[in-house]
C-alpha atoms as a PDB file:
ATOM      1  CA  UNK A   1       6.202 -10.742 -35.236  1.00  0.00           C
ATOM      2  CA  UNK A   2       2.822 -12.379 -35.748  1.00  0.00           C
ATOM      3  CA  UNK A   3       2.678 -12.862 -31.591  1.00  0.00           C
ATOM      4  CA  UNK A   4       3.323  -9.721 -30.775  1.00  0.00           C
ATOM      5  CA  UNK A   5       0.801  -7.762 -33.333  1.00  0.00           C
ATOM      6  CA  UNK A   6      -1.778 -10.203 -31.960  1.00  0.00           C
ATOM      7  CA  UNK A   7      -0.607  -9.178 -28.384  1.00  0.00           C
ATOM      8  CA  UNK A   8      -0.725  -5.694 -28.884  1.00  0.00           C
ATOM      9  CA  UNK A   9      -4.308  -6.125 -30.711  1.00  0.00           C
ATOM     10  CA  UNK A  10      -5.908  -7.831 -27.926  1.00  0.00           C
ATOM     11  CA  UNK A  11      -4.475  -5.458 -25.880  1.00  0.00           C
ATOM     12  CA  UNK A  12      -6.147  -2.541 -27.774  1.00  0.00           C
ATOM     13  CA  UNK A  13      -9.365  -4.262 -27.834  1.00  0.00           C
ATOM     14  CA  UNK A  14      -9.215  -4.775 -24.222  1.00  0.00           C
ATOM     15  CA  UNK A  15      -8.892  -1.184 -23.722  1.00  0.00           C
ATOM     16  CA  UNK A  16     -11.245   0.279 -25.590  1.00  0.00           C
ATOM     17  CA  UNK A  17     -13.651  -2.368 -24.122  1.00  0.00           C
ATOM     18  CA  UNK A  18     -12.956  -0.735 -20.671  1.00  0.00           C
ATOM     19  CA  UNK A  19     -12.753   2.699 -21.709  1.00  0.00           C
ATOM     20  CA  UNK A  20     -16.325   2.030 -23.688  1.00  0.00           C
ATOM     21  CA  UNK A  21     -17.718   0.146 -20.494  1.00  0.00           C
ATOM     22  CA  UNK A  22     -16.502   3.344 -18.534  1.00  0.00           C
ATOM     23  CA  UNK A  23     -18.007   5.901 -20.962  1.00  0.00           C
ATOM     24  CA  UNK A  24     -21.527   3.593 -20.384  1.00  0.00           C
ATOM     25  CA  UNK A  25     -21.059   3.940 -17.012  1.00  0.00           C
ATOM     26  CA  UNK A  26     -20.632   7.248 -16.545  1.00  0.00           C
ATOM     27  CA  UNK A  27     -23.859   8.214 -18.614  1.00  0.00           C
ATOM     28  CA  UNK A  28     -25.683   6.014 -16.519  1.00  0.00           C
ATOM     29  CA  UNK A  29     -24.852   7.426 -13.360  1.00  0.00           C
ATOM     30  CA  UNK A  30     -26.792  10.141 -11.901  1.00  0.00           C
ATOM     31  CA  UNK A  31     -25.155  13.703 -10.836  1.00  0.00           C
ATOM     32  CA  UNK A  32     -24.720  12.752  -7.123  1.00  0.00           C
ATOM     33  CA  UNK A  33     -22.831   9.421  -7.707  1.00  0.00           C
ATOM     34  CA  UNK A  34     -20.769  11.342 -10.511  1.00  0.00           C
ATOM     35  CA  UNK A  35     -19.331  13.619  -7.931  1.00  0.00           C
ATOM     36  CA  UNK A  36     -19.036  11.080  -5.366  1.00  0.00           C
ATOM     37  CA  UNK A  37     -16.913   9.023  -7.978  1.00  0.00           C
ATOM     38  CA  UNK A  38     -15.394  12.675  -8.969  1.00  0.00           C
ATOM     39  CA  UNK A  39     -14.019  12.995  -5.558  1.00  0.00           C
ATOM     40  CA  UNK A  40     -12.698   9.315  -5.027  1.00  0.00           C
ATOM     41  CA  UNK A  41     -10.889   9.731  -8.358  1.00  0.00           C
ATOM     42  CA  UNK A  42      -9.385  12.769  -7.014  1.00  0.00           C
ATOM     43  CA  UNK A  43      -8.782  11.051  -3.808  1.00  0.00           C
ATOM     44  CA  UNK A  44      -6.612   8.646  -5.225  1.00  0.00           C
ATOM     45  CA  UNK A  45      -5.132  10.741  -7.842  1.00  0.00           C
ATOM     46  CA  UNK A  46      -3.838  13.142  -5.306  1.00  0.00           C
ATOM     47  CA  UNK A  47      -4.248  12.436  -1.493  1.00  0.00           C
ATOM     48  CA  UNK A  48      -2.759   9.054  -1.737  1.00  0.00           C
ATOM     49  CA  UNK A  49       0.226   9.386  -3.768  1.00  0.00           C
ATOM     50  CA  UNK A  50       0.895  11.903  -1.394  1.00  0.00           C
ATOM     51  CA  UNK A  51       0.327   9.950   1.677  1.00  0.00           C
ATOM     52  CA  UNK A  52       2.672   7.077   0.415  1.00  0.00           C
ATOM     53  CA  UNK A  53       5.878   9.915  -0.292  1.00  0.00           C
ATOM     54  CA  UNK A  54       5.333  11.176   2.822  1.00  0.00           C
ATOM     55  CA  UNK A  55       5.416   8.302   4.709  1.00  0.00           C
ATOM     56  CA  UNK A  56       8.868   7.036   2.760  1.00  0.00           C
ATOM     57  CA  UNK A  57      10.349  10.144   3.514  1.00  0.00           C
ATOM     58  CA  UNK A  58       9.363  10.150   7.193  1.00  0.00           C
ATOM     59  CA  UNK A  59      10.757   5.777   7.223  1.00  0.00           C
ATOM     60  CA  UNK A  60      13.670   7.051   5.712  1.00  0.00           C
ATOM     61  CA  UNK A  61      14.244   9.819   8.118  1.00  0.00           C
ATOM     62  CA  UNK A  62      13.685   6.924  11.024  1.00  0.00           C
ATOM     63  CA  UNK A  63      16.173   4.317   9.114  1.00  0.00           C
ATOM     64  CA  UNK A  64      18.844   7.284   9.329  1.00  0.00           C
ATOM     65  CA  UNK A  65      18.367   8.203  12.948  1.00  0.00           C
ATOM     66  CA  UNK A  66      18.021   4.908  14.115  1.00  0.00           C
ATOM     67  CA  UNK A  67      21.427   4.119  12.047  1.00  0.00           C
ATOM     68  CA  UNK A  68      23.165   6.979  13.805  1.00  0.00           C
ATOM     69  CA  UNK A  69      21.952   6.470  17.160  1.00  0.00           C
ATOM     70  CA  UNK A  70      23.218   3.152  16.846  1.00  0.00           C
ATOM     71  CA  UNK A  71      26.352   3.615  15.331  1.00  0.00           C
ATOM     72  CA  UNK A  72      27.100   6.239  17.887  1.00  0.00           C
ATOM     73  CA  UNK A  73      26.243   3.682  20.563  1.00  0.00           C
ATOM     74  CA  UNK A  74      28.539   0.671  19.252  1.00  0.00           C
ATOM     75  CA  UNK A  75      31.365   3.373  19.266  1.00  0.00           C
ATOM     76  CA  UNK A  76      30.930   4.531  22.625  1.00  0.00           C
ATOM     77  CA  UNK A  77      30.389   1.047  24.062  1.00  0.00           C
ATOM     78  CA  UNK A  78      33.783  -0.108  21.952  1.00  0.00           C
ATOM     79  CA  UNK A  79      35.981   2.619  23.579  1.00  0.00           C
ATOM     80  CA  UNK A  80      34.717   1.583  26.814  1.00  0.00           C
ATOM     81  CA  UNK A  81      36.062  -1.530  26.889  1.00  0.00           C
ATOM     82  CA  UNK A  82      39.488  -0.198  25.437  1.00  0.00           C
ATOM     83  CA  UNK A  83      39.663   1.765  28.405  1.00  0.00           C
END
């Protein structure tokens, strides 16, 4: 049990290291970098997550296709050479 509290305490501390290193930083920073870092923040918040769904939907889509386009080919080829 010891472990663990010490574990979650240094985790804690690490934390509110970072979050106290990024309240520093953002004082520090002037208005124009504070948007700029604003907008990348938003960027990655939003525009990427998005990006990455869409583009497992769309590989999906593909693996699907692809599987039925060649599962309709092995069956046609098969009853060719029955015939």
């Amino acid at each position: 049990m010891n472990k663990l509290t010490n574990l979650l305490d240094e985790i804690l501390r690490a934390f509110t290291q970072t979050l106290r290193y990024g309240v520093r930083l953002i004082g520090r920073m002037s208005p124009p970098a504070l948007l700029g870092a604003a907008l990348v923040l938003a960027f990655i918040c939003s525009i990427l997550p998005l990006a990455l769904v869409l583009f497992v939907v769309f590989m999906l889509i593909k693996l699907v296709v692809g599987a039925t386009v060649i599962g309709s080919r092995r069956a046609n080829r098969h009853q060719e050479h029955v015939e």
